[in-house]
Protein backbone atom coordinates (compact mmCIF):
# COMPACT_ATOMS: atom_id res chain seq x y z
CA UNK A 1 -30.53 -28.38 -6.26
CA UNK A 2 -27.50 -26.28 -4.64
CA UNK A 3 -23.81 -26.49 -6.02
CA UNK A 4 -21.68 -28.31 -4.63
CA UNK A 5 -19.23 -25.90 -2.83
CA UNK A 6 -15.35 -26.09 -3.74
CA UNK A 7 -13.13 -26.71 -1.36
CA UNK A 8 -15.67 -28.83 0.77
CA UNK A 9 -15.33 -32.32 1.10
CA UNK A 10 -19.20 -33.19 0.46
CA UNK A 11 -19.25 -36.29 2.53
CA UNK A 12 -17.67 -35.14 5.77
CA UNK A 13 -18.36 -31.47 5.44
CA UNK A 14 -14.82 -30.71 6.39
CA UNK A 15 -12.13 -28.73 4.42
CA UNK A 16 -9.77 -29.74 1.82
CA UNK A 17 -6.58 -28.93 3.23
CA UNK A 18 -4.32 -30.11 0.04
CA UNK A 19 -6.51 -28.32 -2.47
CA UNK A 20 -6.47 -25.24 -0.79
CA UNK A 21 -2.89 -25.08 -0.90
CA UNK A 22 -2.66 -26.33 -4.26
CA UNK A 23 -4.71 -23.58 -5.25
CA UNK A 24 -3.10 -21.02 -2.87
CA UNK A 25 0.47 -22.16 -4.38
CA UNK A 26 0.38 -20.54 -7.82
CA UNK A 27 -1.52 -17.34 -6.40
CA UNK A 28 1.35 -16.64 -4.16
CA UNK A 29 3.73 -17.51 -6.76
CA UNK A 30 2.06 -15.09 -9.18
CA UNK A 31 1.20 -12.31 -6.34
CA UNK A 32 5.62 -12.66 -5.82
CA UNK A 33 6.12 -12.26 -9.63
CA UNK A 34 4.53 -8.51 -9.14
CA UNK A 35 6.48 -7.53 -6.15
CA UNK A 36 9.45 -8.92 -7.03
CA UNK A 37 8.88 -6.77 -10.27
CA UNK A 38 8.40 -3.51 -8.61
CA UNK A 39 11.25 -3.88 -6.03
CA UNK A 40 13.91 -2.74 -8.34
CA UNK A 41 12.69 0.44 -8.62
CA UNK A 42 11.38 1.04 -5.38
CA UNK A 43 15.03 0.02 -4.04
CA UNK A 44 16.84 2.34 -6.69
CA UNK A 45 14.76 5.24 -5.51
CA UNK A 46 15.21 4.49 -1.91
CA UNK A 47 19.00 3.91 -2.45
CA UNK A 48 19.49 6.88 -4.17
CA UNK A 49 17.41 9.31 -6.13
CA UNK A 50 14.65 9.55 -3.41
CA UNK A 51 14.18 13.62 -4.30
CA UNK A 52 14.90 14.06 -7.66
CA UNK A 53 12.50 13.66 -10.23
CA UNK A 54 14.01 10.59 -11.62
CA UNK A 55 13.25 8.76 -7.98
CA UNK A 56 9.27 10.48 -8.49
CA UNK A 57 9.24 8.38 -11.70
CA UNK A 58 10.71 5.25 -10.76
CA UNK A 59 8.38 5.40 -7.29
CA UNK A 60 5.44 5.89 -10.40
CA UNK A 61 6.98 3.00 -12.43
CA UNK A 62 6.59 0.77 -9.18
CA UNK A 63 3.18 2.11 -8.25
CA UNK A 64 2.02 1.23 -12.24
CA UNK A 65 3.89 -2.31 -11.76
CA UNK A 66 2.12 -3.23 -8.64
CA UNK A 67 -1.02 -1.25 -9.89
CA UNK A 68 -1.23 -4.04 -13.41
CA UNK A 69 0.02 -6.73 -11.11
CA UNK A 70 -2.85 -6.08 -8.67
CA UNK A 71 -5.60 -6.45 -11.89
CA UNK A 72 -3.76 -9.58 -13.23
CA UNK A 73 -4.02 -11.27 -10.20
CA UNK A 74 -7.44 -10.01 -9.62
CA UNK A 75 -8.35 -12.03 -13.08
CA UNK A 76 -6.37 -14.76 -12.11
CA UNK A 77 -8.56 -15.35 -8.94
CA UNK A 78 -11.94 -14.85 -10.86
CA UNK A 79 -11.07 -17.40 -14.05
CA UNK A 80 -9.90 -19.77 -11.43
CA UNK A 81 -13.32 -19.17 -9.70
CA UNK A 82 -15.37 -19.71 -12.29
CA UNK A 83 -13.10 -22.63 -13.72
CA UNK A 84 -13.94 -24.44 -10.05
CA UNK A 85 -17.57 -22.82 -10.14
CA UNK A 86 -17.91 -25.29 -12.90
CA UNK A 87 -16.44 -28.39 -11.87
């Protein structure tokens, strides 16, 4: 016997507008938490020390920050998965 599938209402076959969005809510929120965390030094560099090699590294530290944010949101989405997998 097939899963039921998440996000599907079973008895109308329609979607589930107000658990999508409660689902999409704290993946935004978390997806904002790594940009918001890499705009510092992206704005420093382009502010200011866009050729010099401190502006190379802070362009690096914003790549890595976005890079790790990227992979913890990427195991956000697959725990959640499997978390509704199982309901």
């Amino acid at each position: 016997m097939p899963s039921p599938r998440p996000f599907i209402d079973p008895a109308t076959g329609e979607l589930e507008t107000a658990r999508i969005i409660s689902e999409a809510v704290p993946l935004a929120k978390l997806i904002g938490v790594c940009v918001t965390g890499s705009l510092p030094p992206y704005a420093i560099v382009f502010f200011g020390s866009e050729s010099s090699a401190l502006g190379a590294l802070l362009a690096l530290l914003g790549d890595f920050i976005l890079a790790v944010g990227a992979g913890v949101v990427l195991m956000y989405v697959i725990a959640r998965g499997i978390q509704l997998a199982g309901e």
